[in-house]
PDB file of N, CA and C in Angstrom:
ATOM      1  N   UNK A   1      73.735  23.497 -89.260  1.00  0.00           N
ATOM      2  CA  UNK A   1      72.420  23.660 -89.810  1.00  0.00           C
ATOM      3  C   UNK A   1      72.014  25.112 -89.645  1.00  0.00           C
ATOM      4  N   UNK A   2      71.308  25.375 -89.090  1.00  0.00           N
ATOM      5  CA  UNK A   2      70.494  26.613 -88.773  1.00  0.00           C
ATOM      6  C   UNK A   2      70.145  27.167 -87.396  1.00  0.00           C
ATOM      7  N   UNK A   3      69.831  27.935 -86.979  1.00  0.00           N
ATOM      8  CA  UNK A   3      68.930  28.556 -86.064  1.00  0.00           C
ATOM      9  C   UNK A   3      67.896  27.331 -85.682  1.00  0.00           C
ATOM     10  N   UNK A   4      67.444  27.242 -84.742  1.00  0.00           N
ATOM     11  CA  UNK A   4      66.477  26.300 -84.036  1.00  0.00           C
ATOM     12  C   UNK A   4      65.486  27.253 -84.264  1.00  0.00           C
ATOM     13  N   UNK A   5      64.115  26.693 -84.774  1.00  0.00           N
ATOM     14  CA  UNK A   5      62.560  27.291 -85.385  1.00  0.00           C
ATOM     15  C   UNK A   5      62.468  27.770 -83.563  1.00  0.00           C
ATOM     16  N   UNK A   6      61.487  28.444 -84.077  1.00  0.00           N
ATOM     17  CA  UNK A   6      61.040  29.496 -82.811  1.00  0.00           C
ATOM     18  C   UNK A   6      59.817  28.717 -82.277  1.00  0.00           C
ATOM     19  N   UNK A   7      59.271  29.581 -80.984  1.00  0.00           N
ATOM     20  CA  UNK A   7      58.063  28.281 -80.296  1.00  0.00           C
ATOM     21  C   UNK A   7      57.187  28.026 -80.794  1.00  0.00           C
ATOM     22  N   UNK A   8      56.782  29.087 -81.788  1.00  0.00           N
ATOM     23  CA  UNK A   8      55.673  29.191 -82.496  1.00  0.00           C
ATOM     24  C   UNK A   8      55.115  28.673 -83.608  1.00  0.00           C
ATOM     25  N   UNK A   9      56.255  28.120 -84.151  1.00  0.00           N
ATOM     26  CA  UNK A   9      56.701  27.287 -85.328  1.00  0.00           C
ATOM     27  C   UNK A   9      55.659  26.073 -85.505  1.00  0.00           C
ATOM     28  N   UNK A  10      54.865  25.698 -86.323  1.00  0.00           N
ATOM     29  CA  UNK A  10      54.081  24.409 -85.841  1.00  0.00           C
ATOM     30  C   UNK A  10      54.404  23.660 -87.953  1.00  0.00           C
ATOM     31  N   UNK A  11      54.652  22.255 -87.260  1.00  0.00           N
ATOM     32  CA  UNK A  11      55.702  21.964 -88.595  1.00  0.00           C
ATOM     33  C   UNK A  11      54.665  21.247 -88.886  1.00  0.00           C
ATOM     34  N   UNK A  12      54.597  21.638 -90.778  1.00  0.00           N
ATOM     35  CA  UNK A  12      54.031  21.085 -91.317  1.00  0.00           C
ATOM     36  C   UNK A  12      54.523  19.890 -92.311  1.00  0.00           C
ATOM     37  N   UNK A  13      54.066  19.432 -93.640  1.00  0.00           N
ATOM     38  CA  UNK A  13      54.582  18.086 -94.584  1.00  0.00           C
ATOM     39  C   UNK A  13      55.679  18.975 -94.760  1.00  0.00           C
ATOM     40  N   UNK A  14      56.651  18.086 -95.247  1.00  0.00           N
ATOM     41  CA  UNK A  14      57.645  18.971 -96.036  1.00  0.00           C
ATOM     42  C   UNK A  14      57.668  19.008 -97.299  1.00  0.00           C
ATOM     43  N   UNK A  15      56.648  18.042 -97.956  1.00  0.00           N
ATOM     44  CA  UNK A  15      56.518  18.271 -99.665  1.00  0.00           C
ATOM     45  C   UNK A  15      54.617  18.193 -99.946  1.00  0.00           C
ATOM     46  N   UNK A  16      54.375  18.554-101.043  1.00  0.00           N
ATOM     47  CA  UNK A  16      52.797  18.429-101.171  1.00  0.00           C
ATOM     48  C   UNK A  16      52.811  17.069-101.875  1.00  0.00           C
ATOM     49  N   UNK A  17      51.424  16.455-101.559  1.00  0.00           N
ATOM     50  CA  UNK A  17      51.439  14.849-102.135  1.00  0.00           C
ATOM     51  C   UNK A  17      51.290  14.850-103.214  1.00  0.00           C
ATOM     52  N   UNK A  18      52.357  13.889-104.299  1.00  0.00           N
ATOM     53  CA  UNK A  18      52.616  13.211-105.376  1.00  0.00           C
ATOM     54  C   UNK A  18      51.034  13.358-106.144  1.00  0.00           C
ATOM     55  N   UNK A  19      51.071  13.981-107.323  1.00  0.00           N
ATOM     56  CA  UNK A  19      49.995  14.041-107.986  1.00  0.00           C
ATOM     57  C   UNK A  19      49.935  12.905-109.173  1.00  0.00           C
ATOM     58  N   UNK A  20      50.493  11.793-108.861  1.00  0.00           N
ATOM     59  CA  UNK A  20      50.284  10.633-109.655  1.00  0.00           C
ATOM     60  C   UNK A  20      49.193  10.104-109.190  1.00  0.00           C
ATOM     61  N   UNK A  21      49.011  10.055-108.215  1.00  0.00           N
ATOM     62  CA  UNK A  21      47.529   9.408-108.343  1.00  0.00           C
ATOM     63  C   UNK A  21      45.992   9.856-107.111  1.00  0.00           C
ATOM     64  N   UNK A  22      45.389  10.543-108.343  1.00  0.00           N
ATOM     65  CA  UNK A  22      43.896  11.849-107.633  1.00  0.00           C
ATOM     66  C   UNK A  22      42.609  10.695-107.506  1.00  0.00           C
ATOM     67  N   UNK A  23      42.713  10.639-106.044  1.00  0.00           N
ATOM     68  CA  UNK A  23      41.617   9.776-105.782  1.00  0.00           C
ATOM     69  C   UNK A  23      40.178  10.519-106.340  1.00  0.00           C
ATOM     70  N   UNK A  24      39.434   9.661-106.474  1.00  0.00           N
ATOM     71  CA  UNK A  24      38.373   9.766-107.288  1.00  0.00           C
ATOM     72  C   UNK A  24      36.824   9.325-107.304  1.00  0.00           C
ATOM     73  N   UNK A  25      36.029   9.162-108.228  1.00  0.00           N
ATOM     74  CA  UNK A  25      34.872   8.128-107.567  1.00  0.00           C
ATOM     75  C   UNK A  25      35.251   6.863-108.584  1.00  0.00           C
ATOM     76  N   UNK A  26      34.618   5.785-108.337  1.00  0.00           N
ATOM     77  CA  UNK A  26      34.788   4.766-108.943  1.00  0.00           C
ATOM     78  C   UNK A  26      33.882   3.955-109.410  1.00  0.00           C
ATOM     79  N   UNK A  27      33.842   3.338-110.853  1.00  0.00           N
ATOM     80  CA  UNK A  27      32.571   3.049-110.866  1.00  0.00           C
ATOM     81  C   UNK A  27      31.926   1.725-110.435  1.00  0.00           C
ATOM     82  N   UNK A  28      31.043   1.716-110.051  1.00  0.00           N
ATOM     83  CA  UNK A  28      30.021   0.429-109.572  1.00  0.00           C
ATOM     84  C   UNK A  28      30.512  -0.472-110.504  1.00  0.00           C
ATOM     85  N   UNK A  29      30.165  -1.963-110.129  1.00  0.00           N
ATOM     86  CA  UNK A  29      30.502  -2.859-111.140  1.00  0.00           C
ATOM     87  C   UNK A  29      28.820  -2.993-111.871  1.00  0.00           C
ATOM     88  N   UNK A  30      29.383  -3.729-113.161  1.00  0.00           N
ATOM     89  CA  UNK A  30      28.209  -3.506-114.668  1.00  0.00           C
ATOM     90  C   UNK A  30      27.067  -4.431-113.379  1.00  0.00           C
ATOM     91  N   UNK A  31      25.722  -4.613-113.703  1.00  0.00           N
ATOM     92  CA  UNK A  31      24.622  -5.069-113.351  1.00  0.00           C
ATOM     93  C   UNK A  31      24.881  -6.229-114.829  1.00  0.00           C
ATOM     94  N   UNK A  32      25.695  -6.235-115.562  1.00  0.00           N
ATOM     95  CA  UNK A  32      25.281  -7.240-116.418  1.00  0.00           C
ATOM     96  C   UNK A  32      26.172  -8.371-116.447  1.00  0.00           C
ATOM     97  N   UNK A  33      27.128  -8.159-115.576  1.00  0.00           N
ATOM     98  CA  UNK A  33      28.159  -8.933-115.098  1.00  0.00           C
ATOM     99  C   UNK A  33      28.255  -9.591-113.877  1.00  0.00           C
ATOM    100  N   UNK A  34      27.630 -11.027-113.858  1.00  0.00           N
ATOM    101  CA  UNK A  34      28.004 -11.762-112.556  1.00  0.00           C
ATOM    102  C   UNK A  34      29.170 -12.399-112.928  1.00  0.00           C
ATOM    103  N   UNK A  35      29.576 -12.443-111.784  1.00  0.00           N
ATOM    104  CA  UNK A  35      30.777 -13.791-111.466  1.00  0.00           C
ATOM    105  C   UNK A  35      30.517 -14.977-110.808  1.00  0.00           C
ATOM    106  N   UNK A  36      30.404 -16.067-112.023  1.00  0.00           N
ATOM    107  CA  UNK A  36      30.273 -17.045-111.545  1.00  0.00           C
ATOM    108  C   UNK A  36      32.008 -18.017-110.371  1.00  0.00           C
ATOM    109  N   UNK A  37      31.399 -18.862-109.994  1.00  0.00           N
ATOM    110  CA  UNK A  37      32.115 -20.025-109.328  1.00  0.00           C
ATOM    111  C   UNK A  37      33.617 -20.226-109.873  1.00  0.00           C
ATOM    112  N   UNK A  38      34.701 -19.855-109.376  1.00  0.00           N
ATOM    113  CA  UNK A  38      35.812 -20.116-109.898  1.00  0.00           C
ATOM    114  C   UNK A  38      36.201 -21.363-110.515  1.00  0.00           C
ATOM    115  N   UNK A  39      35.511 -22.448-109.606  1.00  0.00           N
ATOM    116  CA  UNK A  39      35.953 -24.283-109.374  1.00  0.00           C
ATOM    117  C   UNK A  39      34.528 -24.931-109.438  1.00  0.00           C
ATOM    118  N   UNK A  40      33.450 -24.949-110.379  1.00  0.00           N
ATOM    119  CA  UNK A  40      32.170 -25.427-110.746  1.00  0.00           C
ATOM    120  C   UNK A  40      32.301 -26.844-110.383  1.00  0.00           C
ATOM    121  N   UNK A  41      33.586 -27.541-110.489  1.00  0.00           N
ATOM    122  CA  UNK A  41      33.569 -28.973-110.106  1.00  0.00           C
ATOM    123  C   UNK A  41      33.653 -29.372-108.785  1.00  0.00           C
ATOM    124  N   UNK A  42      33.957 -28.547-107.770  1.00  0.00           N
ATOM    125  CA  UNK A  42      34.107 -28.741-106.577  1.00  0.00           C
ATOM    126  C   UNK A  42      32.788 -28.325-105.704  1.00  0.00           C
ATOM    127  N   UNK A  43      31.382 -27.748-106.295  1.00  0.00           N
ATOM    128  CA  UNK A  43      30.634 -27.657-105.366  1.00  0.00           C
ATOM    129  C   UNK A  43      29.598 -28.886-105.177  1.00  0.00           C
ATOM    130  N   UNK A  44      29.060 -29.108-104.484  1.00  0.00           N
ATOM    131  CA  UNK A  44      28.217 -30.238-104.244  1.00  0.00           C
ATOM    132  C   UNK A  44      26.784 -30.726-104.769  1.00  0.00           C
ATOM    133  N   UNK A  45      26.575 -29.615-105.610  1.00  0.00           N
ATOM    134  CA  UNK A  45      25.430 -29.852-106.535  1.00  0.00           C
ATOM    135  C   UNK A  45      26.212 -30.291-108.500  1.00  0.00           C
ATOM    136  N   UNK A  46      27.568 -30.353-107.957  1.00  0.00           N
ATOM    137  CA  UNK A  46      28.111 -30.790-109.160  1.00  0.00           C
ATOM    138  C   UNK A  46      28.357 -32.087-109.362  1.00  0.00           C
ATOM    139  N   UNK A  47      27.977 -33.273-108.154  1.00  0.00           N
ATOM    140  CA  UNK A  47      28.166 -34.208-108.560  1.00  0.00           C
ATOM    141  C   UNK A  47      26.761 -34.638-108.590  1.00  0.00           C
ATOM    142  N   UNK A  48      25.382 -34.036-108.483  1.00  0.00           N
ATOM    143  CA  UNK A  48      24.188 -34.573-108.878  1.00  0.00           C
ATOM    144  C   UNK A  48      23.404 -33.025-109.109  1.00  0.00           C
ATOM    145  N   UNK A  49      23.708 -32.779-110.561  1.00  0.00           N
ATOM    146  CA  UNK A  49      23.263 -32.212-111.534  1.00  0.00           C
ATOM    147  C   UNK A  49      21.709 -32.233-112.029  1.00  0.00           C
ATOM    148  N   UNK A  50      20.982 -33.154-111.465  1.00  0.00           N
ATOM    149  CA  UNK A  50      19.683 -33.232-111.951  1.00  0.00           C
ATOM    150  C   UNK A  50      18.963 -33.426-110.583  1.00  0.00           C
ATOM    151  N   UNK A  51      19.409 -32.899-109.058  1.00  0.00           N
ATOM    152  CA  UNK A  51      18.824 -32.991-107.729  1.00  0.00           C
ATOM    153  C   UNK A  51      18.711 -31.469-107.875  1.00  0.00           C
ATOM    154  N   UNK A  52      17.109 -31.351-107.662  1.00  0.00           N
ATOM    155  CA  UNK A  52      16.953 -29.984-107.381  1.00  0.00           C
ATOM    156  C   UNK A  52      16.012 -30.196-105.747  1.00  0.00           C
ATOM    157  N   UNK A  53      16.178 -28.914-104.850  1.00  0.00           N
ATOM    158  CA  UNK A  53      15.727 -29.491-103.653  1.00  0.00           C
ATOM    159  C   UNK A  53      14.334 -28.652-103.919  1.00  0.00           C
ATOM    160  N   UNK A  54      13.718 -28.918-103.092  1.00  0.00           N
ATOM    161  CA  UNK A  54      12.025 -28.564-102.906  1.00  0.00           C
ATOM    162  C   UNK A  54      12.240 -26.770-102.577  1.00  0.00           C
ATOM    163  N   UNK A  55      11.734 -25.876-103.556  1.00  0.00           N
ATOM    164  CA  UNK A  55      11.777 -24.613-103.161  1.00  0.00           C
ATOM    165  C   UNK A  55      10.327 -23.846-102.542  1.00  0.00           C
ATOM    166  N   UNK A  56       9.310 -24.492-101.974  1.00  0.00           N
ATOM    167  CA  UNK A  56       8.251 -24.215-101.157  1.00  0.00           C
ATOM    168  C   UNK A  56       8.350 -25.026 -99.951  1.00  0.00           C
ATOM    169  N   UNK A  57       8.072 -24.780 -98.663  1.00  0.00           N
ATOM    170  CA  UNK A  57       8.015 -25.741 -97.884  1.00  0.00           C
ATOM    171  C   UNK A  57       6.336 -26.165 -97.498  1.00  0.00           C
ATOM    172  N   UNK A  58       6.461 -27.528 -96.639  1.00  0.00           N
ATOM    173  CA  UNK A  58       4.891 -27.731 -96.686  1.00  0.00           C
ATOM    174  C   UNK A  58       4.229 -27.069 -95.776  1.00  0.00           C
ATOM    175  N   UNK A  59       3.048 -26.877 -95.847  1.00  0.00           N
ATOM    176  CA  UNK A  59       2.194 -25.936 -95.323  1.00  0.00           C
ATOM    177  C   UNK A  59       1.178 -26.774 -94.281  1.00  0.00           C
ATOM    178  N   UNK A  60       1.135 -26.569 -92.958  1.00  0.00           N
ATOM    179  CA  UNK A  60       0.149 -27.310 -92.260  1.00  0.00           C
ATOM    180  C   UNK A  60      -1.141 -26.919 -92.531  1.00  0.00           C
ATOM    181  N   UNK A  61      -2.301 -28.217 -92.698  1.00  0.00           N
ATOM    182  CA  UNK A  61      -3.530 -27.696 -92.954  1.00  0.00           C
ATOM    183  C   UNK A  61      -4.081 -26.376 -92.084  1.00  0.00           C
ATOM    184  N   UNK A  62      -4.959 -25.591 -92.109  1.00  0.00           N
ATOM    185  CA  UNK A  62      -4.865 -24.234 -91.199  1.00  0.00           C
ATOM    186  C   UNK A  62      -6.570 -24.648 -90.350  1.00  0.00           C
ATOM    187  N   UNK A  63      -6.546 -25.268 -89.371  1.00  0.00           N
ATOM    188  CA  UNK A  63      -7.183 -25.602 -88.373  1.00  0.00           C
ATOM    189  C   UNK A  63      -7.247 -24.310 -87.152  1.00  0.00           C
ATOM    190  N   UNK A  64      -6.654 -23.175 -87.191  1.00  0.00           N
ATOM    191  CA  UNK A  64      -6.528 -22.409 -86.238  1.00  0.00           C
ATOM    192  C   UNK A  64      -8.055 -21.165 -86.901  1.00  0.00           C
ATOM    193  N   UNK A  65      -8.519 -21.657 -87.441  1.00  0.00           N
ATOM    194  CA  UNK A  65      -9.882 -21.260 -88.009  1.00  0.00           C
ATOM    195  C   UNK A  65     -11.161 -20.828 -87.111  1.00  0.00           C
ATOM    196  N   UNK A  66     -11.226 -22.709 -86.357  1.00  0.00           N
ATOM    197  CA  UNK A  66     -12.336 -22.464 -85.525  1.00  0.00           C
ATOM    198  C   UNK A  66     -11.402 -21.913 -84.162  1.00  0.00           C
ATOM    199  N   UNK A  67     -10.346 -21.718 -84.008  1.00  0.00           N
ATOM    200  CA  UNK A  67      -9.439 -21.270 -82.612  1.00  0.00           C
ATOM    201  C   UNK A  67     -10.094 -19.724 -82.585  1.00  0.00           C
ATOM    202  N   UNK A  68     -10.028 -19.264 -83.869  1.00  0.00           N
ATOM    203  CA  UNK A  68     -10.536 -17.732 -83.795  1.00  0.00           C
ATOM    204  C   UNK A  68     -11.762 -17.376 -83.318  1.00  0.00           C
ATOM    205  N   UNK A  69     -12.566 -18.405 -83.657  1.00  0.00           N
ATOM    206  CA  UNK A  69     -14.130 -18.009 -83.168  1.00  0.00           C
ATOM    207  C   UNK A  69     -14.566 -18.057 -81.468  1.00  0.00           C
ATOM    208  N   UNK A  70     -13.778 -19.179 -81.602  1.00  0.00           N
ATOM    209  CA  UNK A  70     -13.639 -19.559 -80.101  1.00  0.00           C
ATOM    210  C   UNK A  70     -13.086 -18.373 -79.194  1.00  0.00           C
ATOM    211  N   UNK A  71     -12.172 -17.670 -79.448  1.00  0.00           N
ATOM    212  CA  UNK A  71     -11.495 -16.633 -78.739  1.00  0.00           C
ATOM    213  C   UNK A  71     -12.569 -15.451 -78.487  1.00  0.00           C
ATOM    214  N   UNK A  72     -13.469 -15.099 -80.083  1.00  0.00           N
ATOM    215  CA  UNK A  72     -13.994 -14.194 -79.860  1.00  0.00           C
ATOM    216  C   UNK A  72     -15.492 -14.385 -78.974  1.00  0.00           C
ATOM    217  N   UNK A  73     -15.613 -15.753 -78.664  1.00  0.00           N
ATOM    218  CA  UNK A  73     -16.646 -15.471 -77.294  1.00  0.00           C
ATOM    219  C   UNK A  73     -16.150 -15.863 -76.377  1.00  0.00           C
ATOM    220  N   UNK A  74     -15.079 -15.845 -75.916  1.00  0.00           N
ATOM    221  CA  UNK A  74     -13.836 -16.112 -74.548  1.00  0.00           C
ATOM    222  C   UNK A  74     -13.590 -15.095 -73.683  1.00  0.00           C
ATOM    223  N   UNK A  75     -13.802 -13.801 -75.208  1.00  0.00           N
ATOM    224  CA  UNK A  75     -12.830 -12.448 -74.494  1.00  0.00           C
ATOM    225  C   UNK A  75     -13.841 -11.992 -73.421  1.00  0.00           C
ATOM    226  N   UNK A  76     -12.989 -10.761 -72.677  1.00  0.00           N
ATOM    227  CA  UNK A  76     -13.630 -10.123 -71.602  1.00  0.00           C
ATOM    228  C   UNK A  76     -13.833  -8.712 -72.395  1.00  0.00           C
ATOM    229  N   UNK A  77     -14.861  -8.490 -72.186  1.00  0.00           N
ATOM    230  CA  UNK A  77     -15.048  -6.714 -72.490  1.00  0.00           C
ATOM    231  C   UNK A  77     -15.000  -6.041 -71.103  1.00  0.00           C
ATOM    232  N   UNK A  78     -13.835  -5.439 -71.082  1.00  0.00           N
ATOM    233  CA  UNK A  78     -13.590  -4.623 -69.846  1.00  0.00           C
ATOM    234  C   UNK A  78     -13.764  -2.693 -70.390  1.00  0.00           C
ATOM    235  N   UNK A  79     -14.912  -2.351 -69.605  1.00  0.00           N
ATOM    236  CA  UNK A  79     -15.239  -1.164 -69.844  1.00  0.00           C
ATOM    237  C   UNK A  79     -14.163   0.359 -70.351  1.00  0.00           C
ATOM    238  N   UNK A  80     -14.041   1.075 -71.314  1.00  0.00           N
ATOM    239  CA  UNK A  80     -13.185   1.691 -71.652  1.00  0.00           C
ATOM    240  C   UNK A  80     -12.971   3.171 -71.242  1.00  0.00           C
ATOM    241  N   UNK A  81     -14.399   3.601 -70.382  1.00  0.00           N
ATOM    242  CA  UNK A  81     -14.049   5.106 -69.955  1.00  0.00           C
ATOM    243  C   UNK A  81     -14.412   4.519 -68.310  1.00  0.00           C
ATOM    244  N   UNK A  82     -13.834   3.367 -67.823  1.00  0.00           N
ATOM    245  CA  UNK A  82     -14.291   3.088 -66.356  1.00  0.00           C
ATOM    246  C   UNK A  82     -13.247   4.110 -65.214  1.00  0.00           C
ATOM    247  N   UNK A  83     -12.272   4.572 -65.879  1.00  0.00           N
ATOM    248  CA  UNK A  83     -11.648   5.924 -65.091  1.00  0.00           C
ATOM    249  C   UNK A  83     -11.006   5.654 -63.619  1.00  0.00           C
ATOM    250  N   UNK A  84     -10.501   6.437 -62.675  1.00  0.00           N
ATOM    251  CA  UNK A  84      -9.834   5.525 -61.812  1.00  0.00           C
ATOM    252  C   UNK A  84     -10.803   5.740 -60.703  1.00  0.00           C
ATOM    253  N   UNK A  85     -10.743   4.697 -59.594  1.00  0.00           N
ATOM    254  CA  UNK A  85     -11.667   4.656 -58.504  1.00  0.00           C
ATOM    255  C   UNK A  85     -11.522   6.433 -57.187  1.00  0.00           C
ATOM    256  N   UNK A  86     -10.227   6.141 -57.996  1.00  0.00           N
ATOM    257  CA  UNK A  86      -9.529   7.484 -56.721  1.00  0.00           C
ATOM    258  C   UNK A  86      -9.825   8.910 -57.699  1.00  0.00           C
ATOM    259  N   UNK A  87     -10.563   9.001 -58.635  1.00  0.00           N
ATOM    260  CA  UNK A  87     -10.742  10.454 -59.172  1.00  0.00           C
ATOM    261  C   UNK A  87     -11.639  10.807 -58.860  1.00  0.00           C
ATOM    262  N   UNK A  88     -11.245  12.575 -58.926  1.00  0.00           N
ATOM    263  CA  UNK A  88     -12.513  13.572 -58.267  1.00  0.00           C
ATOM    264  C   UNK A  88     -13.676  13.522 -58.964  1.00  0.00           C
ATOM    265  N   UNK A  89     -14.785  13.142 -58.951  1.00  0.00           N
ATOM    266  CA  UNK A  89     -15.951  12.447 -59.926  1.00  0.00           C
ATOM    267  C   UNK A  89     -16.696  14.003 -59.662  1.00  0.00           C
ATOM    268  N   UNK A  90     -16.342  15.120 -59.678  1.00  0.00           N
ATOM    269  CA  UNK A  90     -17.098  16.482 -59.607  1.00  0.00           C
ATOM    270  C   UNK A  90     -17.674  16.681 -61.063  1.00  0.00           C
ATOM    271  N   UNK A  91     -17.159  16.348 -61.956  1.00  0.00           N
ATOM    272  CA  UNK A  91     -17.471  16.436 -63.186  1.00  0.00           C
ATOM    273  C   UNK A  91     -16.403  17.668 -63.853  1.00  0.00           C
ATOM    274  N   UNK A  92     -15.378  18.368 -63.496  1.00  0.00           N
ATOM    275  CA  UNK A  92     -14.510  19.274 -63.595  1.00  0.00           C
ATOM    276  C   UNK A  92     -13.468  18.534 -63.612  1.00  0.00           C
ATOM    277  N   UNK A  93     -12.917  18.453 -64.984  1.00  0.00           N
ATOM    278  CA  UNK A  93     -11.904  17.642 -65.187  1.00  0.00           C
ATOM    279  C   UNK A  93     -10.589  18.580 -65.648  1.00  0.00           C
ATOM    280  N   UNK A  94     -11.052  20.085 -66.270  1.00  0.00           N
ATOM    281  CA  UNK A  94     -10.483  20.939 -66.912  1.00  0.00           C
ATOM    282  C   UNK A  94      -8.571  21.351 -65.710  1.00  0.00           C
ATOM    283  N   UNK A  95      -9.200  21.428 -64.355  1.00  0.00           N
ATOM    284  CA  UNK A  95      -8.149  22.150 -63.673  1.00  0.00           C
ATOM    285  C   UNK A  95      -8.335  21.088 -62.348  1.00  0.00           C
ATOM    286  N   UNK A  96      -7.421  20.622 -61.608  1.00  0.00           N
ATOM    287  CA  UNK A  96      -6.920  19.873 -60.089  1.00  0.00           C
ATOM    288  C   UNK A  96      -7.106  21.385 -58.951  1.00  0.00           C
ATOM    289  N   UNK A  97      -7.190  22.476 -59.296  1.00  0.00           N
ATOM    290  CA  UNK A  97      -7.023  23.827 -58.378  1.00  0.00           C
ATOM    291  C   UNK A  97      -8.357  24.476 -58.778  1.00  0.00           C
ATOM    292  N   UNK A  98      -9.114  24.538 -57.958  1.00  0.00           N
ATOM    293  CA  UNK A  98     -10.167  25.317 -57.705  1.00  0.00           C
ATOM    294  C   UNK A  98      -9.804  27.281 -57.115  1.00  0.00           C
ATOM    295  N   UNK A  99     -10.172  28.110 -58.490  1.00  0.00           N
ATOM    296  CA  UNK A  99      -9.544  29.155 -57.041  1.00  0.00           C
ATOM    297  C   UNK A  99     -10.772  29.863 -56.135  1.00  0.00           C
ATOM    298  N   UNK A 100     -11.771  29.297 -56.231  1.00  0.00           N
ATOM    299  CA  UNK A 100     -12.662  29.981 -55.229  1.00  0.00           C
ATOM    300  C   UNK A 100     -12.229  28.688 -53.522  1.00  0.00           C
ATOM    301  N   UNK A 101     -11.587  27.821 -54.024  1.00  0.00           N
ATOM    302  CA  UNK A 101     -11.044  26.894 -52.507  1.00  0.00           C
ATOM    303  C   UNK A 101      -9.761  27.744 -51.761  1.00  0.00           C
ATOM    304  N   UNK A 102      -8.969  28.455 -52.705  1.00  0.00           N
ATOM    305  CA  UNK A 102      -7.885  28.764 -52.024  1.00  0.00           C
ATOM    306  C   UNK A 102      -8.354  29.414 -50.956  1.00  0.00           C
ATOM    307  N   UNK A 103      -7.532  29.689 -49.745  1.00  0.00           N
ATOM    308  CA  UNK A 103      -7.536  30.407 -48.181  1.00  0.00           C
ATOM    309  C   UNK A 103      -7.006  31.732 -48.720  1.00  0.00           C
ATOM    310  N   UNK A 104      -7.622  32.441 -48.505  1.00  0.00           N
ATOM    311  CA  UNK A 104      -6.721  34.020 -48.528  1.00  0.00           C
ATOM    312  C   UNK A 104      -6.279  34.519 -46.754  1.00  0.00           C
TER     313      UNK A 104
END
């Protein structure tokens, strides 16, 4: 054969790929084309053709009406700026560091 490739050698394909076939995009199938059922006789609405099943289900009367009213004199109104028991109530909320406190 030959000389043995050197270290540096980094082996690549030995041919470029076959230009028979350039992948590509492909197109979507038509929107006007379904495919129906291969075997129409074998599904189970084929041996009773005139059973259609109920396509709404029933609806319980809606009694949770007066539940609502009821709730809204149940609730608790718990105060919304009641703030925590452990805060500095100085009225200086801007800064936690006072610098006329620091020790020099």
């Amino acid at each position: 054969m030959g000389a043995p490739p050197s270290r540096d050698y980094i082996p690549g394909p030995e041919a470029p790929p076959s230009p028979d076939y350039i992948p590509g995009p492909e197109a979507p199938p038509s929107p006007d084309y379904i495919p129906g059922p291969e075997y129409p006789e074998y599904l189970p609405t084929a041996e009773s053709p005139g059973y259609i099943t109920k396509s709404e289900p029933e609806m319980e009367p809606e009694e949770n009406d007066r539940d609502d009213e009821k709730s809204e004199g149940d609730s608790i109104d718990y105060p919304t700026s009641g703030g925590d028991i452990y805060a500095n109530d100085d009225g200086d909320d801007l800064s936690e560091d006072d610098p006329d406190d620091e020790v020099l």
